[in-house]
N, C-alpha and C. Protein backbone atom coordinates (compact mmCIF):
# COMPACT_ATOMS: atom_id res chain seq x y z
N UNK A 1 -1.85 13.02 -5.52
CA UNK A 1 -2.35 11.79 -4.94
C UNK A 1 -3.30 11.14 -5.94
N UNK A 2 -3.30 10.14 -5.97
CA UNK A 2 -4.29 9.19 -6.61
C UNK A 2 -4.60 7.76 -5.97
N UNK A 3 -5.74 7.16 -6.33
CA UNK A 3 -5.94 5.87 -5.62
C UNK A 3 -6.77 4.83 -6.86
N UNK A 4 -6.79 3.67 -6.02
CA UNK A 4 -7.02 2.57 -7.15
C UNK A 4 -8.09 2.65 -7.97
N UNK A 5 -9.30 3.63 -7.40
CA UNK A 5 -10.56 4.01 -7.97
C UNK A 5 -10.64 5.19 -8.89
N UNK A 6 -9.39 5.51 -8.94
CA UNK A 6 -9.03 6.68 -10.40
C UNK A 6 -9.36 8.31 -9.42
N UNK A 7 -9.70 7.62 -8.01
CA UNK A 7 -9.49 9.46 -7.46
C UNK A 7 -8.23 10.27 -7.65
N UNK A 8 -8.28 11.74 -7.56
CA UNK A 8 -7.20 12.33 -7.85
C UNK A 8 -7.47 13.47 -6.38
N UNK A 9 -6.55 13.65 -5.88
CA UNK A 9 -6.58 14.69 -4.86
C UNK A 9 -6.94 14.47 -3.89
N UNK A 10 -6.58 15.07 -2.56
CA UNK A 10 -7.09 15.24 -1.04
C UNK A 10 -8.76 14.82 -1.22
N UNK A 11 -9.60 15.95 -1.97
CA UNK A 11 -11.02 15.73 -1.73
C UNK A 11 -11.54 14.19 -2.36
N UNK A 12 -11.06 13.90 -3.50
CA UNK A 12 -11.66 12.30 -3.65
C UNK A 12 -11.01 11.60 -3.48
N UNK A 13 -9.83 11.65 -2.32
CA UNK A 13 -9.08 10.41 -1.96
C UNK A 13 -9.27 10.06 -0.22
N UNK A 14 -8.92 11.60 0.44
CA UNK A 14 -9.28 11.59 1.81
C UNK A 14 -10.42 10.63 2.73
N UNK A 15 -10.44 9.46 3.17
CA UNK A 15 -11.41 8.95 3.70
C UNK A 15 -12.79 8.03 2.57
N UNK A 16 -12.11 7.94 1.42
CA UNK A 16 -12.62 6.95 1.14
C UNK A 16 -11.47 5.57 0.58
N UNK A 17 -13.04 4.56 0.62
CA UNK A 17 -12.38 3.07 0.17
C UNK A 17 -11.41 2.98 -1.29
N UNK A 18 -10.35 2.39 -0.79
CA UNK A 18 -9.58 2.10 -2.15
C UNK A 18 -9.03 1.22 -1.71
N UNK A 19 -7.84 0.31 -2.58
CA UNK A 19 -6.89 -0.79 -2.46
C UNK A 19 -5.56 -0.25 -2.38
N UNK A 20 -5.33 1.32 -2.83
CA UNK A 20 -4.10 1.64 -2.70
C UNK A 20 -3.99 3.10 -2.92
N UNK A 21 -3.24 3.34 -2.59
CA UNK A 21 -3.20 5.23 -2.27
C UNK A 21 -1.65 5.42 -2.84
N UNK A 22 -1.65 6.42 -4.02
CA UNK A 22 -0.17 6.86 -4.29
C UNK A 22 -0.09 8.66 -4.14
N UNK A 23 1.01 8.79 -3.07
CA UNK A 23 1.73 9.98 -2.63
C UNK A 23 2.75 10.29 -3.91
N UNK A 24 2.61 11.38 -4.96
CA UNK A 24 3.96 11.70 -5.38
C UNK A 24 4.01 13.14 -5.65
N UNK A 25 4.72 13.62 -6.11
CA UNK A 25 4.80 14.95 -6.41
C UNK A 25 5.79 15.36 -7.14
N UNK A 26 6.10 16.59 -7.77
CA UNK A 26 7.03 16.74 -7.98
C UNK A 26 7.92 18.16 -7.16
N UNK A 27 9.37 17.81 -6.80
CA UNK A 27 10.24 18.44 -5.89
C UNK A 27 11.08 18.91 -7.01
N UNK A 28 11.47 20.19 -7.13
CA UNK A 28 13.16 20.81 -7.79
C UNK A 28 12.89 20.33 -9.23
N UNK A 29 11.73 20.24 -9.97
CA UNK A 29 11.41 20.10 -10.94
C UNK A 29 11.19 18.39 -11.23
N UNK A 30 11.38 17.45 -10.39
CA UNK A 30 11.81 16.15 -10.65
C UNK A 30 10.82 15.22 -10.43
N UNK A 31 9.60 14.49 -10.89
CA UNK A 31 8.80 13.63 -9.91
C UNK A 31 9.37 12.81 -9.05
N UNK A 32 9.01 12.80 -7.80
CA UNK A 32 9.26 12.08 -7.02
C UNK A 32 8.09 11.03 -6.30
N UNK A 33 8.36 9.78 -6.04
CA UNK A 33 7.10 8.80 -5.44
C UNK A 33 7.07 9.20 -3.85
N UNK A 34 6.62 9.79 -3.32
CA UNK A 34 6.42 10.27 -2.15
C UNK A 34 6.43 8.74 -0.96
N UNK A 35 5.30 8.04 -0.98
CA UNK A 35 4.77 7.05 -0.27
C UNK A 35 3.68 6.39 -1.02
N UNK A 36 3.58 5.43 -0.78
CA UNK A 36 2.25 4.32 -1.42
C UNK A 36 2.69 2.96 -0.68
N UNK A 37 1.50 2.53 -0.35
CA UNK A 37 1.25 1.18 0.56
C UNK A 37 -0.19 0.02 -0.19
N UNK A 38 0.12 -0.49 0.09
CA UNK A 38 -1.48 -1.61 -0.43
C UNK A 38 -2.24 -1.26 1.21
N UNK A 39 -3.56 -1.64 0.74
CA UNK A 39 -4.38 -1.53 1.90
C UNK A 39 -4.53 -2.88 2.40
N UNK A 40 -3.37 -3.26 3.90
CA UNK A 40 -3.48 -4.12 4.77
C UNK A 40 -4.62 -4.73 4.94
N UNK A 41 -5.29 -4.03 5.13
CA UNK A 41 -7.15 -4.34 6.15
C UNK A 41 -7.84 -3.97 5.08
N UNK A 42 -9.11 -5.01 4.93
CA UNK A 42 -10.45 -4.91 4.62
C UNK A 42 -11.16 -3.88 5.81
N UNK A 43 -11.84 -2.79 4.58
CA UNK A 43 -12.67 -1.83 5.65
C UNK A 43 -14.40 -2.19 4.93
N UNK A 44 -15.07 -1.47 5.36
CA UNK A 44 -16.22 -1.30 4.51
C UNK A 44 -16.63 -0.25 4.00
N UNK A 45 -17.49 0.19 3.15
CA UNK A 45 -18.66 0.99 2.15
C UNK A 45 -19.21 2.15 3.61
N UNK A 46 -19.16 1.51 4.65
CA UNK A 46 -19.75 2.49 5.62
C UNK A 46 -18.43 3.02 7.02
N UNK A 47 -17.62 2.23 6.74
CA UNK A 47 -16.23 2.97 7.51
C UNK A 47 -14.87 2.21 6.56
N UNK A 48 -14.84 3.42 5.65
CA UNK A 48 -13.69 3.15 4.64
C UNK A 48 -12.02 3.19 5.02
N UNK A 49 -12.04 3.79 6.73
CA UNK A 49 -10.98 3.76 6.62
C UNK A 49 -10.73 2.56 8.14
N UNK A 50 -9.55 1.59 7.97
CA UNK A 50 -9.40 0.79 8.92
C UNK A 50 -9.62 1.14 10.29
N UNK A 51 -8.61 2.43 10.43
CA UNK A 51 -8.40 2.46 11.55
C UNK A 51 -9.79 3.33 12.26
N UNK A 52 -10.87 3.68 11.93
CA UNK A 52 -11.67 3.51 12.20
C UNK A 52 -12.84 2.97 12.72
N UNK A 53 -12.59 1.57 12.68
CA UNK A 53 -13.29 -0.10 12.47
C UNK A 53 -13.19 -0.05 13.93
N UNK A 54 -14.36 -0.93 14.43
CA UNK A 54 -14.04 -1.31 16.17
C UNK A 54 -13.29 -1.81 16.54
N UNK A 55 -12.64 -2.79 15.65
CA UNK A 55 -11.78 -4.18 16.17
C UNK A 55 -10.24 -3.10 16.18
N UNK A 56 -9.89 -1.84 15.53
CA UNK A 56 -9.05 -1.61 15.37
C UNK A 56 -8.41 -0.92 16.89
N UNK A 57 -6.87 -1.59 16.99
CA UNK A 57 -6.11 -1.97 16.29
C UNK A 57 -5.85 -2.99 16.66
N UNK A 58 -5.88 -3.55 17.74
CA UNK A 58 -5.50 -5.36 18.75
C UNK A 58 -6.44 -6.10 17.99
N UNK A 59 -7.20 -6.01 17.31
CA UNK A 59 -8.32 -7.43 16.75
C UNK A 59 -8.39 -7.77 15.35
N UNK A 60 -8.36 -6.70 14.84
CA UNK A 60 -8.09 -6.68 13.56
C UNK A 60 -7.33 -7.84 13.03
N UNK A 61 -7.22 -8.82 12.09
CA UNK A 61 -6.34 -9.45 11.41
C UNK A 61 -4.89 -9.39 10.77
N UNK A 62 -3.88 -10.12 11.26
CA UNK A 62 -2.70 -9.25 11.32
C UNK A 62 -2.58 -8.78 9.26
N UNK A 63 -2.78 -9.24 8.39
CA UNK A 63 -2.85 -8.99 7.34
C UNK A 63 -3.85 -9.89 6.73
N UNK A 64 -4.01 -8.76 5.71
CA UNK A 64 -6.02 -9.47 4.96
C UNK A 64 -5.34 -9.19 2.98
N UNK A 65 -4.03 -9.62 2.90
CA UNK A 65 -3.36 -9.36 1.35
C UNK A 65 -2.54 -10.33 1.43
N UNK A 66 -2.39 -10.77 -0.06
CA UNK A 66 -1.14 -12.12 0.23
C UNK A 66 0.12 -11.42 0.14
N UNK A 67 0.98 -12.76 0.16
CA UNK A 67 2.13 -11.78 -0.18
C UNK A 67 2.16 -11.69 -1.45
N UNK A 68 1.67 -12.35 -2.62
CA UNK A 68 2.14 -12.29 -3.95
C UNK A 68 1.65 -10.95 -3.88
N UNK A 69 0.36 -10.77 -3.73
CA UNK A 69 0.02 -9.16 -3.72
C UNK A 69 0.62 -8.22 -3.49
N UNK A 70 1.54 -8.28 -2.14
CA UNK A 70 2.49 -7.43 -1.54
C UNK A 70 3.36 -7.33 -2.49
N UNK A 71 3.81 -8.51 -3.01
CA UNK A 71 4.85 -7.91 -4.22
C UNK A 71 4.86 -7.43 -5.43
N UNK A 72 3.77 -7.68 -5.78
CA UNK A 72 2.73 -6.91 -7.24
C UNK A 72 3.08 -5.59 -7.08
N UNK A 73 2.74 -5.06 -5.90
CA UNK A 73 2.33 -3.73 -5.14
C UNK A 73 3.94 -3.34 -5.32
N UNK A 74 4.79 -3.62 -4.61
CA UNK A 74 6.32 -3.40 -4.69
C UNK A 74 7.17 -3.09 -6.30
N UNK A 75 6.43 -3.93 -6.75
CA UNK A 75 7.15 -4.29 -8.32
C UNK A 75 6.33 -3.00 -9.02
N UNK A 76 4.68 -2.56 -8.62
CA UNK A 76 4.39 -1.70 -9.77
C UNK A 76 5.10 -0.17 -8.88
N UNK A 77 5.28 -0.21 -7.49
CA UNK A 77 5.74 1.34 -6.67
C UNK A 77 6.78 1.05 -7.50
N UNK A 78 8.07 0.26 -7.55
CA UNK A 78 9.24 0.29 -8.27
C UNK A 78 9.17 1.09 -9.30
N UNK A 79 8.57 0.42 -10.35
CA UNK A 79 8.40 0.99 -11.70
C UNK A 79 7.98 2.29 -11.81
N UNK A 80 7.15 2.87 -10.59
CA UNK A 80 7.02 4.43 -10.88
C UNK A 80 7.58 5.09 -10.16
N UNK A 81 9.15 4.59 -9.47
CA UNK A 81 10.20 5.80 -9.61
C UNK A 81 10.07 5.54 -7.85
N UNK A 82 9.52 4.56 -6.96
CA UNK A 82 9.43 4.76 -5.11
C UNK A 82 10.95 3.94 -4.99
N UNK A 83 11.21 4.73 -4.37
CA UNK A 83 13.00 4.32 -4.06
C UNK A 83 12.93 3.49 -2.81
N UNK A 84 11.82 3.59 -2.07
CA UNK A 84 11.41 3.10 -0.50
C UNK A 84 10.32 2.38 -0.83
N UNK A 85 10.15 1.25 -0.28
CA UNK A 85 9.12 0.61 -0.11
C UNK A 85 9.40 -0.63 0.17
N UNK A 86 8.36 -0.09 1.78
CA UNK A 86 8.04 -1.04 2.82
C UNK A 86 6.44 -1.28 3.12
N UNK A 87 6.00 -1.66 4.30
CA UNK A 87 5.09 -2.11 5.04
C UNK A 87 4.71 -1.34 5.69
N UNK A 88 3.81 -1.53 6.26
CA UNK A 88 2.75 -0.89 7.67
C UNK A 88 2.32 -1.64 8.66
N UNK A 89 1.17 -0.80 8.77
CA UNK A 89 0.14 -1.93 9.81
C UNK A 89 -0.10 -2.81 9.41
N UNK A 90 0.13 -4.14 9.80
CA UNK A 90 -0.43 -5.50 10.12
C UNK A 90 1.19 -6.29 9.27
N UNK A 91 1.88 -5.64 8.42
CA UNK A 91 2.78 -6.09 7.87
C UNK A 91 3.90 -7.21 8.89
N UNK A 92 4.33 -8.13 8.37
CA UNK A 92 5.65 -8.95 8.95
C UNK A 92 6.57 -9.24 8.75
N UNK A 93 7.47 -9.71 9.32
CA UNK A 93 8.84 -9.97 8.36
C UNK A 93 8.59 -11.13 7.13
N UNK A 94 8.00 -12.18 7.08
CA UNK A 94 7.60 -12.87 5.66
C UNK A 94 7.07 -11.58 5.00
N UNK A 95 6.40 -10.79 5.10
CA UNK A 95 5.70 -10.29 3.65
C UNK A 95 7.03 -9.19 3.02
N UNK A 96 8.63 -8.25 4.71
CA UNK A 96 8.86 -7.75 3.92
C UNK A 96 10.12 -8.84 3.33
N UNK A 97 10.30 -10.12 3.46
CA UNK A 97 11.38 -11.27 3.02
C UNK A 97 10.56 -11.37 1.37
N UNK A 98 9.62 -11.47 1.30
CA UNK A 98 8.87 -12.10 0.18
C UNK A 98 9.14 -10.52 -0.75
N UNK A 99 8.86 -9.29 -0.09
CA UNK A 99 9.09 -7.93 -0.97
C UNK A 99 10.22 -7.95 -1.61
N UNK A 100 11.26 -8.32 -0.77
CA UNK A 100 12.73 -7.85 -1.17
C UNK A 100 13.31 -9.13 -1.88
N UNK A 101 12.71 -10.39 -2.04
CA UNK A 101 13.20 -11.10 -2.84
C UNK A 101 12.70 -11.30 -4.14
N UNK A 102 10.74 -10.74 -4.38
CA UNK A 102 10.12 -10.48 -5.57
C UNK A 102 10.89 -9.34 -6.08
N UNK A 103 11.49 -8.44 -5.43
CA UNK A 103 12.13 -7.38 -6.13
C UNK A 103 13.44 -7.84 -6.72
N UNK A 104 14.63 -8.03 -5.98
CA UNK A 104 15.51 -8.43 -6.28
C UNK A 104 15.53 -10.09 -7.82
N UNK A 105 14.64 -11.08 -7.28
CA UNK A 105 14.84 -12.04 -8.57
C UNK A 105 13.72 -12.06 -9.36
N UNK A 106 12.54 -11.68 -9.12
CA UNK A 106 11.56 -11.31 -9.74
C UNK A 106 10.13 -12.98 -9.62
N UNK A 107 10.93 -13.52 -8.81
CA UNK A 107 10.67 -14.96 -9.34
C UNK A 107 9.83 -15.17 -7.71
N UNK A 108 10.88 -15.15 -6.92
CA UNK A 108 10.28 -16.16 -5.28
C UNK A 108 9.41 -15.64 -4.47
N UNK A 109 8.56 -16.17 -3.70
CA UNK A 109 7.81 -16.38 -2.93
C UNK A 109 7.52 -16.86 -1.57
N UNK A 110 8.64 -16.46 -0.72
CA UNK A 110 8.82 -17.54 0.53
C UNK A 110 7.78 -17.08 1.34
């Protein structure tokens, strides 16, 4: 595991703030990209993880990332080998229309 703040592992990744969390490992000798998501929700310095937050989960903002972001995020999981990649919480069908067409032409933005 690693995250956007250069943590490595369960202990400096578990429950703190980052922008993005990457799951990989390696299986049968092979790396594999496990899971990785962008972080939907703004948390804070004193409850790092969303779903923690009061407003969570009915109040919360349905997404707090653009989509160009969303597809930044898609285009760099691509490149390190995530065969899957989708959305989560707060995600919609524009952000995964905008994923699968930044992937596919590299170009659009709907």
């Amino acid at each position: 595991m690693l995250n956007s703040n250069g943590g490595v592992g369960e202990g400096q990744i578990w429950g703190k703030r980052a922008d993005w969390v990457d799951y990989s490992g390696t299986v049968n000798g092979e790396s594999l990209g496990i899971a990785g998501q962008p972080a939907a929700f703004r948390s804070t310095d004193a409850k790092p993880c969303f779903t923690r937050l009061p407003e969570f989960p009915d109040d919360l903002e349905t997404i707090q990332i653009s989509r160009r972001e969303f597809v930044s995020f898609a285009r760099v999981a691509r490149a390190e080998g995530f065969n899957y990649v989708g959305g989560c919480c707060g995600c919609n069908a524009a952000y995964i229309r905008s994923m699968a067409q930044g992937l596919a032409t590299g170009l659009r933005y709907s």
